[in-house]
C-alpha atoms as a PDB file:
ATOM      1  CA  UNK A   1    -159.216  70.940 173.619  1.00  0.00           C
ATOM      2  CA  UNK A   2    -162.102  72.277 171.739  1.00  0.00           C
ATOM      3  CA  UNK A   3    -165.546  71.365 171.903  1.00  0.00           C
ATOM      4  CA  UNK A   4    -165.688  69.753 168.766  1.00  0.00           C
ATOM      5  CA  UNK A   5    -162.632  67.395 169.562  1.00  0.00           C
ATOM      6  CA  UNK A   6    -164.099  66.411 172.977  1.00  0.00           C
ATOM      7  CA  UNK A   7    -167.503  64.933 171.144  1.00  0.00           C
ATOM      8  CA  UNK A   8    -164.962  63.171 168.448  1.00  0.00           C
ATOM      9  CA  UNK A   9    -162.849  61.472 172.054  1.00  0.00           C
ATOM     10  CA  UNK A  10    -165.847  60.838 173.600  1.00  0.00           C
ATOM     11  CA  UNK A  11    -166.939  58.805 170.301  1.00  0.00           C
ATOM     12  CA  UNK A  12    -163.444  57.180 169.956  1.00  0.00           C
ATOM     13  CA  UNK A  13    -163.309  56.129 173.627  1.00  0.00           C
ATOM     14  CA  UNK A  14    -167.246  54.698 173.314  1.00  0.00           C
ATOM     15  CA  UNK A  15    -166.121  53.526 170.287  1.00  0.00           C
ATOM     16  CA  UNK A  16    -162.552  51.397 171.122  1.00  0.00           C
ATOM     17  CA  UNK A  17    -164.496  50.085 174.395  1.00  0.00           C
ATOM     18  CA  UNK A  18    -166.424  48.095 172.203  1.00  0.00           C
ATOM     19  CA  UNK A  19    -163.276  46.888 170.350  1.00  0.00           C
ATOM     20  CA  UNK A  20    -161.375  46.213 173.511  1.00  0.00           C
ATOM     21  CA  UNK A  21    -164.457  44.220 175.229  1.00  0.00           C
ATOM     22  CA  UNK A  22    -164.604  41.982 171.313  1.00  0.00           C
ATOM     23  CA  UNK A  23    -160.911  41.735 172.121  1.00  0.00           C
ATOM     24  CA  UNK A  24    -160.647  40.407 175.443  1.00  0.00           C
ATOM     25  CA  UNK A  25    -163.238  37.739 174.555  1.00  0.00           C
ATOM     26  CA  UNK A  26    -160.822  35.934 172.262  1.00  0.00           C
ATOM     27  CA  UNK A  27    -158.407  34.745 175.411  1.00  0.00           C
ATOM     28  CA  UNK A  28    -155.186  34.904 173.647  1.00  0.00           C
ATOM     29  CA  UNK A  29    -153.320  37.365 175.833  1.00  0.00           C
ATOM     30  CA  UNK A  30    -154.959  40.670 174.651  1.00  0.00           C
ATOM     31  CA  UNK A  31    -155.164  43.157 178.118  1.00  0.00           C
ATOM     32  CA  UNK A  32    -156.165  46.622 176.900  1.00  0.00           C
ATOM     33  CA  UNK A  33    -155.828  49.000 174.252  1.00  0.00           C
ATOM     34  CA  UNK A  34    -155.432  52.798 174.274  1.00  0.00           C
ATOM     35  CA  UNK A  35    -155.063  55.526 171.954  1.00  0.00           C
ATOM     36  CA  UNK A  36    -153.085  58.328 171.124  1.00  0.00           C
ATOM     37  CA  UNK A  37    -153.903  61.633 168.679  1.00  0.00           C
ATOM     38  CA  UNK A  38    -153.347  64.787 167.457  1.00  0.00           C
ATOM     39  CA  UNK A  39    -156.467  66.592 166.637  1.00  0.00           C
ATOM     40  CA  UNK A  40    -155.021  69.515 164.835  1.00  0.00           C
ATOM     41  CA  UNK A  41    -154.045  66.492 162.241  1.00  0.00           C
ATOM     42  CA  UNK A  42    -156.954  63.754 163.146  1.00  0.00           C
ATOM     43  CA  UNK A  43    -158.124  61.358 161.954  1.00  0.00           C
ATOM     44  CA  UNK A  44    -154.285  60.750 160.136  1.00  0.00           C
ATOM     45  CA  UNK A  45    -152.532  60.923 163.846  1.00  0.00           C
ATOM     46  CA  UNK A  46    -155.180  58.310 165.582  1.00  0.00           C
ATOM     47  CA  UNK A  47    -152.700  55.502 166.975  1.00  0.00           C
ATOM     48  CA  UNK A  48    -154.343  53.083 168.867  1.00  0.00           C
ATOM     49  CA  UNK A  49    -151.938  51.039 171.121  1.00  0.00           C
ATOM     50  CA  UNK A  50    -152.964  47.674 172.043  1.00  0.00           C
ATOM     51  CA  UNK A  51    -151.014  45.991 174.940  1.00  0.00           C
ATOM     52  CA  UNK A  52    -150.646  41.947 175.668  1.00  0.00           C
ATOM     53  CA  UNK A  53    -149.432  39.805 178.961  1.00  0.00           C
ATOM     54  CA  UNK A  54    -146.380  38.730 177.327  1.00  0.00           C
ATOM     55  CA  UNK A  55    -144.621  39.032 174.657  1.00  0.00           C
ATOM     56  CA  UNK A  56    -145.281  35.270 173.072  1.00  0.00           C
ATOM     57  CA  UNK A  57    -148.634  35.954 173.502  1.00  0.00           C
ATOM     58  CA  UNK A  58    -148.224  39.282 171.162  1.00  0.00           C
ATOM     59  CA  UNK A  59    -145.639  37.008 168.771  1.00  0.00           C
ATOM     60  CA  UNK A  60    -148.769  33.996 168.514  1.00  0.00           C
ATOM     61  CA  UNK A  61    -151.503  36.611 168.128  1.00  0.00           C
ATOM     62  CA  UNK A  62    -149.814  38.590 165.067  1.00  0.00           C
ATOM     63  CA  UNK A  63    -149.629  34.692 163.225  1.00  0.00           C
ATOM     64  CA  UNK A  64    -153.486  34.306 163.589  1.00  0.00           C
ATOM     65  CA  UNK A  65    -156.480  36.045 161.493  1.00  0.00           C
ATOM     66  CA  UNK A  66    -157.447  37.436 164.775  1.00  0.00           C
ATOM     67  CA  UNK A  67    -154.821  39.961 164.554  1.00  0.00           C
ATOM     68  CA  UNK A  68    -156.540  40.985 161.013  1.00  0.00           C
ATOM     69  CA  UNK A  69    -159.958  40.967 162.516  1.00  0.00           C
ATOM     70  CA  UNK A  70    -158.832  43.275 165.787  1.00  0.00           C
ATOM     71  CA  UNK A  71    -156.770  45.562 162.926  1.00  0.00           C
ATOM     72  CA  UNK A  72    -160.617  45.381 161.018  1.00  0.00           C
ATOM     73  CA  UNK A  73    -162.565  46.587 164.160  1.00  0.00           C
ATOM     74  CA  UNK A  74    -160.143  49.134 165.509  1.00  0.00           C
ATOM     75  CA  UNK A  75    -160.714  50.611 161.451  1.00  0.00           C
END
């Protein structure tokens, strides 16, 4: 990893804290999020993975404007 991609993950991971602390505030099943990329084709291969208890909770989040609001910050 170069230099320059190591400041950019340091600024995503300071960066999708935030995000995951706004997230885990909301009490509707959200546990953590995580991210995956390729920085030889960043920012177009960020994924960001975001992980729930259970599966209903997941189903009853994606219904809500909260899911639009996570999508918002993670952007």
């Amino acid at each position: 990893m170069r230099k320059s991609d190591k400041k950019v993950e340091n600024q995503l991971r300071i960066a999708l804290t935030e995000v995951c602390e706004a997230a885990l505030k909301n009490g509707n099943g959200f546990q953590w999020l995580t991210h995956q990329v390729n920085y030889s084709n960043f920012p177009k291969s960020l994924q960001v993975i975001c992980v729930f208890d259970i599966n209903e909770s997941l189903a009853r989040f994606m219904k809500t404007t909260s899911c639009q609001e996570l999508g918002s910050l993670i952007q």
